[in-house]
N, C-alpha and C. Protein backbone atom coordinates (compact mmCIF):
# COMPACT_ATOMS: atom_id res chain seq x y z
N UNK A 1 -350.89 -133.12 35.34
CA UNK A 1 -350.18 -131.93 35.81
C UNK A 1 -349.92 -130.98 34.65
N UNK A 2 -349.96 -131.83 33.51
CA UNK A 2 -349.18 -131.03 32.37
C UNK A 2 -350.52 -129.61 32.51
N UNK A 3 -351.47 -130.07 32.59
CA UNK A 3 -352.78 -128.75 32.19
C UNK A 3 -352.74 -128.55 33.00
N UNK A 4 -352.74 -128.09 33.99
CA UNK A 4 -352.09 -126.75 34.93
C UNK A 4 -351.15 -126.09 34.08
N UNK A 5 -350.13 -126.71 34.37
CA UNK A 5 -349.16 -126.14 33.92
C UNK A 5 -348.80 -125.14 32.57
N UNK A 6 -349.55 -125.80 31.81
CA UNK A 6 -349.85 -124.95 30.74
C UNK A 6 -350.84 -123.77 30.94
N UNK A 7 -351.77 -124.25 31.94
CA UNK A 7 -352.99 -123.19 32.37
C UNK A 7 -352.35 -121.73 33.03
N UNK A 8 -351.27 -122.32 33.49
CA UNK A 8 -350.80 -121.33 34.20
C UNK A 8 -349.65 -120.34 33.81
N UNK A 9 -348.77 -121.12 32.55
CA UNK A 9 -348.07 -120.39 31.44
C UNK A 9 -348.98 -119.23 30.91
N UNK A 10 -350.21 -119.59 30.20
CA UNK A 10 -350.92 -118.62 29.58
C UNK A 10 -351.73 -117.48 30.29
N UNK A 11 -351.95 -117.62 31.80
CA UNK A 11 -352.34 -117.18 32.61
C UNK A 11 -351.08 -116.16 33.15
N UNK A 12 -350.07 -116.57 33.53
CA UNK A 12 -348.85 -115.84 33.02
C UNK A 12 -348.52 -114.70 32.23
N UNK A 13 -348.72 -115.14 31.21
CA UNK A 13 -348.36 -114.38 29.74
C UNK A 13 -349.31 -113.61 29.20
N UNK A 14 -350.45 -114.13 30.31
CA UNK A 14 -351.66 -112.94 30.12
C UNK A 14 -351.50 -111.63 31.21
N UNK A 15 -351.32 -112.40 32.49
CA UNK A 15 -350.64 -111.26 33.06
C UNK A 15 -349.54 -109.98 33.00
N UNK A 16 -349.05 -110.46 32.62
CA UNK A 16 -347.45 -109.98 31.68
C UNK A 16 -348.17 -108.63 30.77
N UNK A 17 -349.02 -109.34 29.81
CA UNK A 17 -349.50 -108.27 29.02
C UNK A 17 -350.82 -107.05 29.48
N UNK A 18 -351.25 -107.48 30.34
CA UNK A 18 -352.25 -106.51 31.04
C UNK A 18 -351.53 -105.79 32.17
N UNK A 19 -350.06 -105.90 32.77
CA UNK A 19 -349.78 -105.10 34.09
C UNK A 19 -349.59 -103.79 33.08
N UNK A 20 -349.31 -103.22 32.28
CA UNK A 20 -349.28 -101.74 32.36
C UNK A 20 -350.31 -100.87 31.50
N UNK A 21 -351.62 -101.90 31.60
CA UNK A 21 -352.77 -101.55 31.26
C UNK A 21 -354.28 -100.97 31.80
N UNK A 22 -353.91 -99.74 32.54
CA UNK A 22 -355.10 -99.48 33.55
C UNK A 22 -356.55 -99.99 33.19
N UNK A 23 -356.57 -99.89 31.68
CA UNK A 23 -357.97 -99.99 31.08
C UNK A 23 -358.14 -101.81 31.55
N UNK A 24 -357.32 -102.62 32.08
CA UNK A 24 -357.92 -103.40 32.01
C UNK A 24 -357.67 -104.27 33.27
N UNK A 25 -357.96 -103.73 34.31
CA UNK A 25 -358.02 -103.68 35.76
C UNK A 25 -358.72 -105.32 36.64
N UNK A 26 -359.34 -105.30 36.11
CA UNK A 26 -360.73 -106.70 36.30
C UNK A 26 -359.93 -107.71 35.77
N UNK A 27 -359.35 -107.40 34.53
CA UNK A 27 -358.80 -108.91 33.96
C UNK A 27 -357.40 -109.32 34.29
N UNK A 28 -357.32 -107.95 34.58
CA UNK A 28 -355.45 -108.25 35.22
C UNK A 28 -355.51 -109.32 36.92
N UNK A 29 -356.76 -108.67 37.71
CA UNK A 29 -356.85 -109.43 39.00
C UNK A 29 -357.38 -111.02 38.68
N UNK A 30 -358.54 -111.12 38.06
CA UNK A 30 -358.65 -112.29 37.34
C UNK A 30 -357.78 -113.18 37.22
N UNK A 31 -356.98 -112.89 35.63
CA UNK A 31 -355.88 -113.81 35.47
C UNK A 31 -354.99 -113.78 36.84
N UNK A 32 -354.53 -112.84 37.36
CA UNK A 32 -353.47 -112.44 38.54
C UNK A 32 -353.93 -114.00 39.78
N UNK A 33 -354.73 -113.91 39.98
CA UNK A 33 -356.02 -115.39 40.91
C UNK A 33 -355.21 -116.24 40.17
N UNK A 34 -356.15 -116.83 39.06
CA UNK A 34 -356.21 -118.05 38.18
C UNK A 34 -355.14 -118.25 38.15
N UNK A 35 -353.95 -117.54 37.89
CA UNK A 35 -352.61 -118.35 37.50
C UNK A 35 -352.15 -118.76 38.69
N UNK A 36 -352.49 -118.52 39.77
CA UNK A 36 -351.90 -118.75 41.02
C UNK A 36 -352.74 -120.31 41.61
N UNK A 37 -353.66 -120.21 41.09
CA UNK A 37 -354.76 -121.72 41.26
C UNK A 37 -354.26 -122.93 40.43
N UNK A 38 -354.07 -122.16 39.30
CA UNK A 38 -353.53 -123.38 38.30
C UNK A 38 -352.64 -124.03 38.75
N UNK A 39 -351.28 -123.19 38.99
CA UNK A 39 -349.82 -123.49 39.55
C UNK A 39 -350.05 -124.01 40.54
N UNK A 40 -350.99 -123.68 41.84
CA UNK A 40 -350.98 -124.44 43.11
C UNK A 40 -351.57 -125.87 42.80
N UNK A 41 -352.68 -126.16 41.85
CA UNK A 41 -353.13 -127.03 41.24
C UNK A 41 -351.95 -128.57 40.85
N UNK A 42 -350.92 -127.57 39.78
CA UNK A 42 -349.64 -128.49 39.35
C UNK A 42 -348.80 -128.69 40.26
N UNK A 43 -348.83 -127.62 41.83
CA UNK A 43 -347.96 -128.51 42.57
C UNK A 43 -348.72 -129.56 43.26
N UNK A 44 -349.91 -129.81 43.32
CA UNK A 44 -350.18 -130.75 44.44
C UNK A 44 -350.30 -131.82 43.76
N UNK A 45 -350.66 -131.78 42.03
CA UNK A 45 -350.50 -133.25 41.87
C UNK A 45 -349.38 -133.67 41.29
N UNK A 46 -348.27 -132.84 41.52
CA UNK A 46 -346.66 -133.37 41.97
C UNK A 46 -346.47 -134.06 43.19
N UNK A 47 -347.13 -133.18 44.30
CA UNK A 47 -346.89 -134.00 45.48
C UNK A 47 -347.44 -134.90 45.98
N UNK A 48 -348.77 -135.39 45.44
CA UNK A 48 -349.66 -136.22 45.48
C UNK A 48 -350.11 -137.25 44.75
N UNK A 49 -349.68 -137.16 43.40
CA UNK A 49 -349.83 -137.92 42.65
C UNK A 49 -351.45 -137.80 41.83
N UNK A 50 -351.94 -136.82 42.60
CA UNK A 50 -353.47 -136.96 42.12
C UNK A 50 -353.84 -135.42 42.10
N UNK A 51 -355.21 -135.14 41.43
CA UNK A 51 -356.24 -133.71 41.08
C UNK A 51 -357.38 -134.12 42.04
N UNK A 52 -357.54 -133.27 43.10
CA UNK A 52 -358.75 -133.15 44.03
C UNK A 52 -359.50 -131.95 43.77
N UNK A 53 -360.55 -132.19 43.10
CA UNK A 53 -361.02 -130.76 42.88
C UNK A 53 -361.90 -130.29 44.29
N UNK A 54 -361.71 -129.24 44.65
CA UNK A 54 -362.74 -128.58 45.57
C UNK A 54 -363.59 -127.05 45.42
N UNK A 55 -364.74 -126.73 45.47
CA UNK A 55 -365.14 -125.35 45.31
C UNK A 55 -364.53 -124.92 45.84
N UNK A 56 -363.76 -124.48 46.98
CA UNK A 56 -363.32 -124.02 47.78
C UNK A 56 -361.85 -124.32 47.56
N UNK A 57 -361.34 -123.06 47.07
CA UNK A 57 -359.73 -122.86 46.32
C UNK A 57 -358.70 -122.85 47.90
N UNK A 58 -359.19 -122.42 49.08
CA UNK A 58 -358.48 -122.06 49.97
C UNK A 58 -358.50 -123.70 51.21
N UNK A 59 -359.19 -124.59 50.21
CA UNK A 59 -358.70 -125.63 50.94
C UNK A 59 -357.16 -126.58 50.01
N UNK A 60 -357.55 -125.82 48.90
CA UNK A 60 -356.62 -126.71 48.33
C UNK A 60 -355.28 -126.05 48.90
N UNK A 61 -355.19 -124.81 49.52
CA UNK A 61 -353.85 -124.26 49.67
C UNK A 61 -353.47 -124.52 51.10
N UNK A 62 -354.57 -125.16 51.77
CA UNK A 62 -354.53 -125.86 52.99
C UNK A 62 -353.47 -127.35 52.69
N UNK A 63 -354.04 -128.11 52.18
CA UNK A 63 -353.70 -128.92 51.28
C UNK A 63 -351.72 -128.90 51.01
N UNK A 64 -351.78 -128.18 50.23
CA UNK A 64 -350.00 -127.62 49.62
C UNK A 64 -349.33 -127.33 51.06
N UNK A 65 -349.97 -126.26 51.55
CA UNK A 65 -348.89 -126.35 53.00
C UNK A 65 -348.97 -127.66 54.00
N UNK A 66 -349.48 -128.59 53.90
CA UNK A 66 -349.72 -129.43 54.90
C UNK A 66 -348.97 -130.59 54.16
N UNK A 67 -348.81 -130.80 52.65
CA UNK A 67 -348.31 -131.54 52.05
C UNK A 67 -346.66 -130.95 51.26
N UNK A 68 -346.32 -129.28 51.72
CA UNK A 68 -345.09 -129.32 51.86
C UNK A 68 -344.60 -129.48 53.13
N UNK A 69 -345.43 -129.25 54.35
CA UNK A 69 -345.19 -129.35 55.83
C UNK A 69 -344.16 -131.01 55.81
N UNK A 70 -345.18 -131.43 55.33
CA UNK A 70 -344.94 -133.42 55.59
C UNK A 70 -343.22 -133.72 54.46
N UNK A 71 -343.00 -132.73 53.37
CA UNK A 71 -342.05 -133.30 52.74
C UNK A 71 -340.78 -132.36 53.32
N UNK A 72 -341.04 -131.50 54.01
CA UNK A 72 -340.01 -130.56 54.90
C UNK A 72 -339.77 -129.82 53.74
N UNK A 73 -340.47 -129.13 53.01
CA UNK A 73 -340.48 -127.76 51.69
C UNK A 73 -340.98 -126.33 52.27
N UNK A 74 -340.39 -125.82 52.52
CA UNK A 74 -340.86 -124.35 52.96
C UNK A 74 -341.77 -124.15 52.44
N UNK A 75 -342.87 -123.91 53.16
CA UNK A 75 -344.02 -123.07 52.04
C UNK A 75 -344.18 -121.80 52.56
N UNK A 76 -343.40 -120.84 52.29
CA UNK A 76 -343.23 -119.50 52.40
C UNK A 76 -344.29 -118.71 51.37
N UNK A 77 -343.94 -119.82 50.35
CA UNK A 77 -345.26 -118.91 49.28
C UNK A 77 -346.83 -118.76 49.28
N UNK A 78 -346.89 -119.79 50.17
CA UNK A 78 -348.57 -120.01 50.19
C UNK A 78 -349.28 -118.76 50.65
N UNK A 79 -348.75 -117.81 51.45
CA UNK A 79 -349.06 -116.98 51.74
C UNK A 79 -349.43 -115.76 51.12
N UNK A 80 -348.77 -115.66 49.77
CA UNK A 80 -349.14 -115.16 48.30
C UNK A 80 -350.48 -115.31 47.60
N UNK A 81 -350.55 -116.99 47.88
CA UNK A 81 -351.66 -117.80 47.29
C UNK A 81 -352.70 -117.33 48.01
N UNK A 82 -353.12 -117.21 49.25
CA UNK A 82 -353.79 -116.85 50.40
C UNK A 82 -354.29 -115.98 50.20
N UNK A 83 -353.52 -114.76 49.83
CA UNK A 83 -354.42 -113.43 49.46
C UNK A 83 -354.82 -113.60 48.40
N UNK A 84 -354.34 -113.81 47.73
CA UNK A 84 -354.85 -113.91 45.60
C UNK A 84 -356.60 -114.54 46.16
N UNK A 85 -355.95 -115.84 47.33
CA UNK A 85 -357.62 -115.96 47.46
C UNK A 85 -358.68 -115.77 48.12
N UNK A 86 -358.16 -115.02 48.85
CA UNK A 86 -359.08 -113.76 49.96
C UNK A 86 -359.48 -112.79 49.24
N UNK A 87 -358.71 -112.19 48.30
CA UNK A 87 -359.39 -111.73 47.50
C UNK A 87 -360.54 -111.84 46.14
N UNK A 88 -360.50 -113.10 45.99
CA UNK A 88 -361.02 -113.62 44.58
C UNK A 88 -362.71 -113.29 44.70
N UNK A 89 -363.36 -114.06 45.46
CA UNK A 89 -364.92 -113.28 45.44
C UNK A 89 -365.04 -112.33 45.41
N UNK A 90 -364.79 -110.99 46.01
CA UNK A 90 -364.46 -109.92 45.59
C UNK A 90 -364.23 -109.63 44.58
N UNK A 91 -363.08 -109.48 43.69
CA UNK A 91 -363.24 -109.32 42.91
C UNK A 91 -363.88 -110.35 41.21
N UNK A 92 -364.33 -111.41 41.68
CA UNK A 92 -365.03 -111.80 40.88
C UNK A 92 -366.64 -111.78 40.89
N UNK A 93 -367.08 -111.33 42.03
CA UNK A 93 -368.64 -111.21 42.29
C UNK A 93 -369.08 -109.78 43.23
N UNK A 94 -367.88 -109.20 43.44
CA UNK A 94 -368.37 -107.66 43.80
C UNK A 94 -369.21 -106.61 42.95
N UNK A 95 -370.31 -105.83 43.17
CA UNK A 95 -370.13 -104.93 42.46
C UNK A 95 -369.45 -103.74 42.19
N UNK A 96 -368.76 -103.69 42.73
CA UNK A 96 -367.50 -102.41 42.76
C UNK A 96 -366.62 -102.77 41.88
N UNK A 97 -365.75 -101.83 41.56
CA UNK A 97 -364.94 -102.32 40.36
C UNK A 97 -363.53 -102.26 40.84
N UNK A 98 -362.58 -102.93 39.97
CA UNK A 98 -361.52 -103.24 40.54
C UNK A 98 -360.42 -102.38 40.24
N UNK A 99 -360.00 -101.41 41.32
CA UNK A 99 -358.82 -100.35 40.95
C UNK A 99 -357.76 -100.96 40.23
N UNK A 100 -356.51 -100.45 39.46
CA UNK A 100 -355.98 -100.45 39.01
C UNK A 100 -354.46 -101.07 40.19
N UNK A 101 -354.53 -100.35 41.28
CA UNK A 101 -353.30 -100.57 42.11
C UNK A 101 -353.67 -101.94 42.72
N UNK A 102 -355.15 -102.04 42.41
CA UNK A 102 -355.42 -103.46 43.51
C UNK A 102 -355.45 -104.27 42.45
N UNK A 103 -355.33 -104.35 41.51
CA UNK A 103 -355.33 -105.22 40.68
C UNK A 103 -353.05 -105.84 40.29
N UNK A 104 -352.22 -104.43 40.63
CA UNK A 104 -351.20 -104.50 40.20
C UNK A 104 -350.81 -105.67 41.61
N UNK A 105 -351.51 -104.57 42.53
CA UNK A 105 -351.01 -105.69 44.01
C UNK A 105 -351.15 -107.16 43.92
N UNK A 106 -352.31 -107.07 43.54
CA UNK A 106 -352.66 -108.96 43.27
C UNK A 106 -351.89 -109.66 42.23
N UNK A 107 -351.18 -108.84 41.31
CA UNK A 107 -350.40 -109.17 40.01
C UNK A 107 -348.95 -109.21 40.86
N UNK A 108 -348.80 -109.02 41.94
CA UNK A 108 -347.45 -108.81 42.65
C UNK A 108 -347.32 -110.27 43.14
N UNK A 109 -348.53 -110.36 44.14
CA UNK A 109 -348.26 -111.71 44.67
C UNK A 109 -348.79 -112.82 43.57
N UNK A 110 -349.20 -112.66 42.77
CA UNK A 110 -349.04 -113.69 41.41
C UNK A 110 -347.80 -114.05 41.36
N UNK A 111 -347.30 -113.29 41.14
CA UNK A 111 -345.63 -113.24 40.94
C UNK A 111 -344.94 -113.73 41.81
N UNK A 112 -345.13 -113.43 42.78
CA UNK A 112 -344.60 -113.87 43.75
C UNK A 112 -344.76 -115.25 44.18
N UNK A 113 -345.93 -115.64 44.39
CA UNK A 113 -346.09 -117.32 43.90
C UNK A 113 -345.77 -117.94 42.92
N UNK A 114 -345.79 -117.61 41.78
CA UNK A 114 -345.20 -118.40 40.77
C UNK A 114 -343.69 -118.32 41.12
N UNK A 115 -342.95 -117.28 41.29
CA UNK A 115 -341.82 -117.39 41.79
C UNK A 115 -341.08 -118.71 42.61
N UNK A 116 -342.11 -118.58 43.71
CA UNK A 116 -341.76 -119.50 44.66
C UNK A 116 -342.37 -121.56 44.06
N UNK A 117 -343.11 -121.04 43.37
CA UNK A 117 -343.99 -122.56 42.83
C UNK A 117 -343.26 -123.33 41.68
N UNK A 118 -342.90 -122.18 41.14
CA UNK A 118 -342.27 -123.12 39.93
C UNK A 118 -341.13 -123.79 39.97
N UNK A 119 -339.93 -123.39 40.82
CA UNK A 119 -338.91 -124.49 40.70
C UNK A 119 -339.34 -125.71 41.52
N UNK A 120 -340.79 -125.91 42.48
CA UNK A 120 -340.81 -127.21 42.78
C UNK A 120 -341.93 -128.31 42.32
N UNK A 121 -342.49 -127.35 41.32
CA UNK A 121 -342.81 -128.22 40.04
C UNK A 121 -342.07 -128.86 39.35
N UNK A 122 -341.14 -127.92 38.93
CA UNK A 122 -339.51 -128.48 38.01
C UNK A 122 -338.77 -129.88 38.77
N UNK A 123 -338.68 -130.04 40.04
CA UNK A 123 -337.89 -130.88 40.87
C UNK A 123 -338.50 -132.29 40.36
């Protein structure tokens, strides 16, 4: 768990430093994703005891709500997570480039998941 967790500090603190950086739009949505994968990452093998890797990021968030469903944990946040990953092909394999507001938006619900993720990592 610990590497998540750390994955997702620096992923963090990368975010932090690119939101009031238009020039760097692509990396802000990027990290904005990744930190939200990592963290969902460190909660499930809190709640599980184990790392299931899957290509497919939007099963693991299947996963977190079905395994806070079972411990009676609100997962209000997953829904954060959800877009970060509805959006991720897009902006990691589009050719269009990634605006600046869509990049802050996705840096919102970053936030917003980590918000909600981290005190039940801490527990």
């Amino acid at each position: 768990m610990d590497v998540f967790i750390e994955r997702g500090d620096q992923l963090s603190e990368s975010r932090e430093l690119m939101k009031g950086s238009p020039g760097y739009s692509s990396a802000l949505a990027l990290v904005s994703i990744h930190c939200a994968i990592a963290l969902n990452d460190a909660l499930l093998v809190k709640l599980t005891g184990k790392h299931e890797m899957a290509t497919d990021h939007m099963i693991a968030a299947k996963r977190t709500k079905t395994q806070c469903s079972s411990k009676k944990i609100p997962a209000i946040g997953i829904r954060h997570l959800e877009d970060l990953l509805r959006a991720k092909t897009r902006v990691s394999y589009s050719d269009e480039r990634t605006t600046f507001e869509t990049a802050k938006r996705l840096a919102v619900a970053s936030e917003r998941f980590e918000a909600w993720v981290r005190p039940l990592i801490k527990q």
